[in-house]
Each structure stands twice: as structure tokens, then as C-alpha cells.
Protein backbone atom coordinates (compact mmCIF):
# COMPACT_ATOMS: atom_id res chain seq x y z
CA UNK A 1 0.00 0.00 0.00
CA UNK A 2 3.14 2.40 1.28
CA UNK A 3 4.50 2.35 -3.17
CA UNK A 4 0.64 2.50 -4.44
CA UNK A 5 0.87 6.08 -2.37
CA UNK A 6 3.42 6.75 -3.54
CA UNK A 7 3.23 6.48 -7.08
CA UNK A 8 -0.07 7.96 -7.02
CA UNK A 9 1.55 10.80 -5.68
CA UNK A 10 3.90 11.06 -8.13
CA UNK A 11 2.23 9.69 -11.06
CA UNK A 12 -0.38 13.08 -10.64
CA UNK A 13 2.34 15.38 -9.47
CA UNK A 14 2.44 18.58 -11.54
CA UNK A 15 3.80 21.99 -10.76
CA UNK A 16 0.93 24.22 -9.56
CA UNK A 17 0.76 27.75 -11.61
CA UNK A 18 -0.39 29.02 -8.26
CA UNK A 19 3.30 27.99 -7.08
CA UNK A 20 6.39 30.16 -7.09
CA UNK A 21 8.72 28.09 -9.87
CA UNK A 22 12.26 27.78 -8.95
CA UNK A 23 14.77 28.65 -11.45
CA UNK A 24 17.26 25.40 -11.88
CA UNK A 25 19.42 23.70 -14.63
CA UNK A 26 20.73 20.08 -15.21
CA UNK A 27 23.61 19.96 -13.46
CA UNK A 28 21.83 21.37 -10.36
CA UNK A 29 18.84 18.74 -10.72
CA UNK A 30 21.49 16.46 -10.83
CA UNK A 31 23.27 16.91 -8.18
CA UNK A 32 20.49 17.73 -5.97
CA UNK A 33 19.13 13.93 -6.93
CA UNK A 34 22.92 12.92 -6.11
CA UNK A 35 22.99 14.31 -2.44
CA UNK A 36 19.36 12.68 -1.91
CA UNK A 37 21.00 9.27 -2.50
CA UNK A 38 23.99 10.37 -0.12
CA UNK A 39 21.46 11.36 2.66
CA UNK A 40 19.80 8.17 2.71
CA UNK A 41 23.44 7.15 3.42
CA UNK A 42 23.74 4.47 -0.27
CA UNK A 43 27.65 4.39 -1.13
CA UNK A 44 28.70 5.40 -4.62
CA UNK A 45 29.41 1.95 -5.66
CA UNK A 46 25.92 1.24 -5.76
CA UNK A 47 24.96 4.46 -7.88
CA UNK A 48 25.91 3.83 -11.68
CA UNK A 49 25.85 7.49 -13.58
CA UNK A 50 25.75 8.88 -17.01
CA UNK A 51 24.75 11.61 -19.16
CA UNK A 52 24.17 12.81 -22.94
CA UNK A 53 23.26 15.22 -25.06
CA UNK A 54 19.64 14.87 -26.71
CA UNK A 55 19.85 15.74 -30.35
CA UNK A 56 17.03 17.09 -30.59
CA UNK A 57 16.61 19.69 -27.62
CA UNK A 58 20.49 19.74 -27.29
CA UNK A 59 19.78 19.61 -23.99
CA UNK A 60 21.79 17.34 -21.26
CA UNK A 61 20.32 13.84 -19.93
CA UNK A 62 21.26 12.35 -16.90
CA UNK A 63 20.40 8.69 -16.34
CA UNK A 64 21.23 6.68 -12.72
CA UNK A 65 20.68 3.18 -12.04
CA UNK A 66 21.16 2.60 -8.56
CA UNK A 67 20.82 0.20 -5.89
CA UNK A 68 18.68 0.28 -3.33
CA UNK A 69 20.38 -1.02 0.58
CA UNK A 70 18.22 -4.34 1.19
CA UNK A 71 16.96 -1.75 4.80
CA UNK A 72 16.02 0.81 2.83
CA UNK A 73 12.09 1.12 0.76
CA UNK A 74 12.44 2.65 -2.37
CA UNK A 75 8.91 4.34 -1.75
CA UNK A 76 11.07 6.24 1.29
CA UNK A 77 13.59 7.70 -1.79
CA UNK A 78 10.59 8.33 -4.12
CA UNK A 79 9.28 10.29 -1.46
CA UNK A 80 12.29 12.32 -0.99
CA UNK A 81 12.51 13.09 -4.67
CA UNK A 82 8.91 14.15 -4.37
CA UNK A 83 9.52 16.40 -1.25
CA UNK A 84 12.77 18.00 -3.04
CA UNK A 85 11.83 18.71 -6.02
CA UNK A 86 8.19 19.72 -5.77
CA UNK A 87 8.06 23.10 -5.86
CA UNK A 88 10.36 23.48 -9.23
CA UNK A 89 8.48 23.30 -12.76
CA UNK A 90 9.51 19.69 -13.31
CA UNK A 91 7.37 16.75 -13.65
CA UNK A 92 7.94 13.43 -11.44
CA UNK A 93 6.81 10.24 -13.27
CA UNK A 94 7.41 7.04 -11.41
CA UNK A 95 6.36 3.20 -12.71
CA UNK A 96 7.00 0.07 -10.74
CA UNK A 97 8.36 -2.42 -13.22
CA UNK A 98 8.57 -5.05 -10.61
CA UNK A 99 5.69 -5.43 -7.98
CA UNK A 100 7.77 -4.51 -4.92
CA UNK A 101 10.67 -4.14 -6.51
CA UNK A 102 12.69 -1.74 -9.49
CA UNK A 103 10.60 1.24 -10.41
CA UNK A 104 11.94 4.08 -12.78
CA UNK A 105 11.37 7.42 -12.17
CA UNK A 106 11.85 10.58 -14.33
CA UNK A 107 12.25 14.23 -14.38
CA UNK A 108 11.12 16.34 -17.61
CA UNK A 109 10.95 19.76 -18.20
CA UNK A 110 7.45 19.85 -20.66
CA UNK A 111 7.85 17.07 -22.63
CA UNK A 112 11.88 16.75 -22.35
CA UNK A 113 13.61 14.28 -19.64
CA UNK A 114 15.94 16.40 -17.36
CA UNK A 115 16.55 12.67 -15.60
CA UNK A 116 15.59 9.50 -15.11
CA UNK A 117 16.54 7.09 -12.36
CA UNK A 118 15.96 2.77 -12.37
CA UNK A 119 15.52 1.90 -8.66
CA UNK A 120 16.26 -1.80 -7.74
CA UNK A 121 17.09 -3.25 -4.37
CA UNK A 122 20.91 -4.82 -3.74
CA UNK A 123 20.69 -8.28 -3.28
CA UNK A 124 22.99 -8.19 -0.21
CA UNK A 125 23.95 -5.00 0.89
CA UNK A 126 22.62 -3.59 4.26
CA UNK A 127 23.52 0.02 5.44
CA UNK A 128 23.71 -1.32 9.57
CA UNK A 129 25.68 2.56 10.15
CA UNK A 130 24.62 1.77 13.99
CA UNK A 131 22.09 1.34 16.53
CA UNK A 132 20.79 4.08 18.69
CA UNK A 133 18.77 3.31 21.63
CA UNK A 134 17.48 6.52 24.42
CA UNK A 135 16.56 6.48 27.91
CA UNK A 136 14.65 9.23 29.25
CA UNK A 137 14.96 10.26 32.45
CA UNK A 138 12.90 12.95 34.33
CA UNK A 139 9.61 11.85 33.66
CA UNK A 140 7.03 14.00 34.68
CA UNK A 141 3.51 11.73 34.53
CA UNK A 142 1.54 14.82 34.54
CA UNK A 143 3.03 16.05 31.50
CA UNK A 144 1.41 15.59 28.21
CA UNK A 145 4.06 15.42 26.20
CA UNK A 146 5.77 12.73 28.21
CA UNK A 147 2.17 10.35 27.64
CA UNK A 148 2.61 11.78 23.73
CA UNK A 149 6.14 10.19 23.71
CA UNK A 150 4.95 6.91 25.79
CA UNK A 151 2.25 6.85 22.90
CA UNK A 152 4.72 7.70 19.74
CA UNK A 153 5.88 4.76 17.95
CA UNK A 154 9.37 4.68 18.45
CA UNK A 155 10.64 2.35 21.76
CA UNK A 156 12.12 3.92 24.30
CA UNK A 157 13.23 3.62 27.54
CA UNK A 158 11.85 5.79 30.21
CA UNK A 159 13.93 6.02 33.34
CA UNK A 160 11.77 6.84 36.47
CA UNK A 161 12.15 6.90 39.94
CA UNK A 162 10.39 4.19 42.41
CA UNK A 163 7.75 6.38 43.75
CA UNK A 164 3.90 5.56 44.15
CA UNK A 165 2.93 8.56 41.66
CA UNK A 166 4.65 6.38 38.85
CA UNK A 167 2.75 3.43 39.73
CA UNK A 168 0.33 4.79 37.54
CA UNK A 169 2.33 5.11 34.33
CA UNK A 170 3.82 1.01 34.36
CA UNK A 171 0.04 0.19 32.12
CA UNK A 172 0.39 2.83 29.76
CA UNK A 173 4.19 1.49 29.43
CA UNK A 174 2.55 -1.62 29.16
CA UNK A 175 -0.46 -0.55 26.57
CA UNK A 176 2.45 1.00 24.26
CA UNK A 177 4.64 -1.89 24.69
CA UNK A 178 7.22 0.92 26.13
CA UNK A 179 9.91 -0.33 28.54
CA UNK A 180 10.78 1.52 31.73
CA UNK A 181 13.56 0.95 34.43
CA UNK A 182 14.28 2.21 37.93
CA UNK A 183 16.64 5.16 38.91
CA UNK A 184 18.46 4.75 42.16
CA UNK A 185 19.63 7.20 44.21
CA UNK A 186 19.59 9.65 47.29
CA UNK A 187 16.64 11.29 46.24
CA UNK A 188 13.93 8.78 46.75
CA UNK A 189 11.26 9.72 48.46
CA UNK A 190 9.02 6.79 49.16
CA UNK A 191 10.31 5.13 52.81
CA UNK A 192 9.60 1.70 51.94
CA UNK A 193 11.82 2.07 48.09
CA UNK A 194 14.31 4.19 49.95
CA UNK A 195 17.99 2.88 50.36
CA UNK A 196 20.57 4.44 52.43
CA UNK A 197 23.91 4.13 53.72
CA UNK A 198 23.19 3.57 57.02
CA UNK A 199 20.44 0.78 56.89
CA UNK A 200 21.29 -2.97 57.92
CA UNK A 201 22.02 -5.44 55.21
CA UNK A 202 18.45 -6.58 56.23
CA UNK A 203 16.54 -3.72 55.30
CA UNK A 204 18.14 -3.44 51.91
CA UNK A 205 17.48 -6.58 51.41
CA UNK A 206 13.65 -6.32 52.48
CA UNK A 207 13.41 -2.65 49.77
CA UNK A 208 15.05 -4.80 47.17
CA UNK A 209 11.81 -7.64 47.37
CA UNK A 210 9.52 -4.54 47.48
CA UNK A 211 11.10 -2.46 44.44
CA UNK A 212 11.46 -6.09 42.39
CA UNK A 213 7.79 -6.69 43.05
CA UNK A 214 6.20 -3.57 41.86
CA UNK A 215 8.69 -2.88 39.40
CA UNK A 216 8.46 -6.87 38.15
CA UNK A 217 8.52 -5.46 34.28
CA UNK A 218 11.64 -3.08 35.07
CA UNK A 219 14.60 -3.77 32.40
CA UNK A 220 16.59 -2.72 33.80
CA UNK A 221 18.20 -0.74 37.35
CA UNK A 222 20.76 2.02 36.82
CA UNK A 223 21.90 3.63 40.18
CA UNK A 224 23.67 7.17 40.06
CA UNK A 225 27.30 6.44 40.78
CA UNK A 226 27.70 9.90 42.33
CA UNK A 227 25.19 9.37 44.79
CA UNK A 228 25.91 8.72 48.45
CA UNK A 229 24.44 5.30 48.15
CA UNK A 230 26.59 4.10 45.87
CA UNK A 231 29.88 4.84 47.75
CA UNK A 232 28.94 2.79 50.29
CA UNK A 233 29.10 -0.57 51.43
CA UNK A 234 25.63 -1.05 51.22
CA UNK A 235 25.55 -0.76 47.38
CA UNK A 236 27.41 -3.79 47.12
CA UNK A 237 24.53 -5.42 49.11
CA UNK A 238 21.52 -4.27 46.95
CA UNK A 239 23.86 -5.76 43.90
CA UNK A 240 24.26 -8.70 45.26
CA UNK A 241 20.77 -8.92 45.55
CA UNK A 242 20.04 -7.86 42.11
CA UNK A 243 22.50 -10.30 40.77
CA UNK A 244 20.79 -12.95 42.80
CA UNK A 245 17.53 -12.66 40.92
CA UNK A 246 18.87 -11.98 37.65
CA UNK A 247 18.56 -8.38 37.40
CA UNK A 248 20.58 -6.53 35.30
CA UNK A 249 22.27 -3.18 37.29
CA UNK A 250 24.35 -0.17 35.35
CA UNK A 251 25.50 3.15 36.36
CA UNK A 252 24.37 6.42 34.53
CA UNK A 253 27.86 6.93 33.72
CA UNK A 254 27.36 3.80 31.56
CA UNK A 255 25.76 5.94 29.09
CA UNK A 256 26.18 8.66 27.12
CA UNK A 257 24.01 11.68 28.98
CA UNK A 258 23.09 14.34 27.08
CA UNK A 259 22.22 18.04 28.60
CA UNK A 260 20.12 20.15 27.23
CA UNK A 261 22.05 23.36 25.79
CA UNK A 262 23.23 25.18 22.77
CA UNK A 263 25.45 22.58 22.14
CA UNK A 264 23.25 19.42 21.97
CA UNK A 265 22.49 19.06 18.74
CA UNK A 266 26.58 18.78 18.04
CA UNK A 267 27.91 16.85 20.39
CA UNK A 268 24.64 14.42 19.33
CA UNK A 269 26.11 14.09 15.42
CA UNK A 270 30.13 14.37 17.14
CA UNK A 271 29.39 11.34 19.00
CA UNK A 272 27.25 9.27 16.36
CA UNK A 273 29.60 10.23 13.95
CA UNK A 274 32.90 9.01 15.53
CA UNK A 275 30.73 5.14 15.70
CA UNK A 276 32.81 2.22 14.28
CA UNK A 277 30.16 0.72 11.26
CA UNK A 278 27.34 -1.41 13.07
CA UNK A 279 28.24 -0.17 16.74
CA UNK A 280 25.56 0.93 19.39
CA UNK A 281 25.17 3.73 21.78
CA UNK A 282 22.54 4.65 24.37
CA UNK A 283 22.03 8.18 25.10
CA UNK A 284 20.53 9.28 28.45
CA UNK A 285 18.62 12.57 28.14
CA UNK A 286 15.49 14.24 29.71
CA UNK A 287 12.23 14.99 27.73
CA UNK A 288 13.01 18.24 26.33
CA UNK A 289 17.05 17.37 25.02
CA UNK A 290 15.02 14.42 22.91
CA UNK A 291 12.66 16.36 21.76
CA UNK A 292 14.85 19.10 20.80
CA UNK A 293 17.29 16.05 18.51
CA UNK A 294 14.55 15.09 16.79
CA UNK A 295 15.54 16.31 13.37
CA UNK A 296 19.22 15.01 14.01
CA UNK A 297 17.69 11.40 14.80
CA UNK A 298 15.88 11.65 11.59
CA UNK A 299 18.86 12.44 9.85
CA UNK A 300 20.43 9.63 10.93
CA UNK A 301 17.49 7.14 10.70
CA UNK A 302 17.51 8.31 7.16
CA UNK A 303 20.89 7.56 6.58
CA UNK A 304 20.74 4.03 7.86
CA UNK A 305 20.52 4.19 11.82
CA UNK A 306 18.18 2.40 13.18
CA UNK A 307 16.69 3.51 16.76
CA UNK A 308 15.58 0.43 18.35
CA UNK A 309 14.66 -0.23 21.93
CA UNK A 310 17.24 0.13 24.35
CA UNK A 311 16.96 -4.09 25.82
CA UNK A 312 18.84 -4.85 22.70
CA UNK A 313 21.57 -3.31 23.33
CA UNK A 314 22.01 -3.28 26.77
């Protein structure tokens, strides 16, 4: 259904005379169809170009074949070429040659081709760039842009701590097949989740069956290794009694925390930029850093990043 859209859209795409017309030539529309392929991250070995003259409108041609990454839809390209070129006086034909599979699209100017493109898929080549996985911390429950995000598609991991006004979120985690885990530190408020320095082995033991109980779907805990809890003995404790039940325990400094600032959006493409091909990375982040990336995760989902849930990596 997602390529029957899309050729519909394009097959009945026209430039509007209501619409300013942008001025262009070939070698622009070429390389502007060039740099969509590089966005969506496919190499130059699997782009085969070249051009001629047309003898009749002397004007150039510019003809691609190119290979599709076995990840990658070619409805999501057409739809790029769509969005990039739609406001210039050029019309987009597209036809599927294969059901599912190579389509050819092409670019005139009236009644001459500008460009025309043959779209199959690789047989083996994947992008896999690298996996990107966020926990977000600072969840405010009364927020409506926190239920938004527990209701948005992508799979996240939302970092709250055990108190009984988050009780309340763990179904709509649930209903949105969302995963959560606990934060722990010295800021708990709740007596019978709290865990201090100074309690008896006992008593840590006794918060650990009550937090593993009401927190049973919990992926994960991650205790801040600056708190005062953790630099004593009785972290070591409530380990031990994760590691007895199979829990699985990390430290925020295990990921990669990102502040909200002027800088976010840099150190964000610094960081997935500098990944080896086909590694991970979690970030940790509050609400309003993730919402402010969400153009630079795009980017990089277009390019061949995938953003997957953060119990695959971890």
C-alpha cells in the first residue's frame, strides 16, 4: 500500500501555476538527486551514472541506475525526490516495473527528460551505520508530552524513579509496549523504596523484594554512581541482591548523557559520527534534550541508523 501512495503521488504530481517556480538547470537537478541518495546514506558503488546530449533539444540527460540497501524502501527515496523537487516546474513520473521491486522514475521539463533514475534493491547489501537506543529520564507523569512520547511509535526507555505517583504510568508502558527501568539514588522519596547508607544489610534486602515486586517489568536498574548510596558498602549489598535474581544493574555513567544546551544538537552528530560501522550507543537525556534532537535522529534514521529499543543493546 506504502509504493501504491506513492506512485499515485507522483504519477499526478504537476507543478501548480499558483506555485512560485524555482529557477534550476541540469547539473543542479542532478546533483540535488545525487545528495538525496547520499542522505539516505547508499555508497557510490551502488549508484551507476551517465549523461548525454539529446539531439534534438540539445539539452543534457542524466540517467542513474542505482541500488537500493536491502533496509532501505524505495517508496522512502521516491518520497524524498517528491519532497525535493516539488516546488520546481519539473514533472515526477514514477512506474513500478517489478511489484515490490525496481521502479523508474523521471524528471522532464514539458515534454523533455531532465533525468531518469531505475531503482532496484541490492541483493545483499545492508547500510547497519549503527544502533541508537534513548533512555529518558525525568519523567514527569503529569506532562502531556511525556504520555505523547509513551504513545509515539518509536521504543524507548523511560527512566523513572520508584515512587507511588509512577505506579500509575507502568500500564500505559505496558499498553504502548514501552519499557521503563528504575533510577536509584539519594533522592527517593518513598520510605519503603528508599535505600541508604546507614540501613542494615536486612533492610536493603527487604526494599530490594519490594522495588522487584512492583517494578516486576523493570529492564533494567541504573543507580547514580555519584550518589551517596553508591559509595557505600551497602551498594554492594543491593547488587548482590540484584545479581541474585537476575537483574541486570548499570550506572548512569554507563551511558552517554546528554544536557540540554546550545550545544546538543553537536555533540549528538560528534558522537554518532565518531561510531565504528554497526556499533551501538545509548544516550541518556530528559524529555526536552530528545525532543529538541529530533531532526538530528531523523537524519540519521535516514541515513541508515536504526533507533531500536534500548533491551537490545544493553
Amino acid at each position: 500500500m506504502l509504493l501504491i501512495g506513492v506512485n499515485i503521488i507522483l504519477n499526478n504530481f504537476y507543478s501548480s501555476h499558483n506555485e512560485k517556480v524555482t529557477e534550476f538547470n541540469e547539473e543542479e537537478v542532478c546533483e540535488r538527486f545525487k545528495n538525496i541518495l547520499s542522505n539516505f546514506g547508499i555508497e557510490s558503488n551502488l549508484v551507476k551514472e551517465k549523461s548525454f546530449v539529446d539531439s534534438k533539444t540539445h539539452r543534457e540527460i542524466f540517467s542513474f541506475k542505482v541500488q537500493v540497501p536491502r533496509d532501505l524502501s524505495i517508496p522512502e527515496v521516491l518520497r524524498e525526490v517528491y519532497r525535493s523537487f516539488r516546488k520546481d516546474s519539473l514533472t515526477i513520473n514514477s512506474v513500478e516495473k517489478i511489484k515490490g521491486g525496481k521502479t523508474i522514475i523521471s524528471l522532464k521539463s514539458g515534454l523533455s527528460v531532465v533525468l531518469d533514475a531505475e531503482f532496484d534493491y541490492s541483493k545483499n547489501y545492508f547500510r547497519n551505520l549503527g544502533t541508537i537506543a534513548f533512555i529518558i529520564y525525568d519523567v514527569n507523569p503529569m506532562n502531556p508530552e511525556i504520555i505523547s512520547l509513551i504513545e509515539s511509535p518509536t521504543k524507548l526507555n523511560f527512566l523513572i524513579r520508584p515512587e507511588n505517583k509512577y505506579l500509575q504510568l507502568l500500564e500505559i508502558f505496558s499498553n504502548n509496549l514501552q519499557q521503563f527501568s528504575i533510577l536509584i539514588d539519594d533522592e527517593i522519596s518513598e520510605q519503603k523504596y528508599q535505600l541508604g547508607s546507614g540501613f542494615s544489610e536486612q533492610r536493603i534486602s527487604t526494599v530490594v523484594k519490594t522495588l522487584v515486586t512492583d517494578f516486576h517489568k523493570a529492564v533494567c536498574f541504573i543507580v547514580d554512581d555519584k550518589s551517596n548510596f553508591y559509595k557505600s558498602a551497602n551498594y554492594e549489598v543491593f547488587k548482590r541482591e540484584l545479581v541474585k535474581r537476575n537483574i541486570k544493574l548499570f550506572k548512569i555513567s554507563d551511558f552517554v548523557s546528554l544536557d540540554y544546551n546550545e550545544n546538543i544538537s553537536f555533540v549528538f552528530n560528534e558522537k554518532l559520527n565518531s561510531l565504528e560501522k554497526g556499533e551501538s550507543i545509548i544516550f541518556l537525556l530528559n524529555e526536552q534534550s530528545y525532543l529538541a534532537l529530533m531532526t538530528d535522529i531523523m537524519k540519521f534514521q535516514m541515513k541508515g541508523y536504526r533507533v531500536i529499543t534500548s533491551s537490545l543493546i544493553l
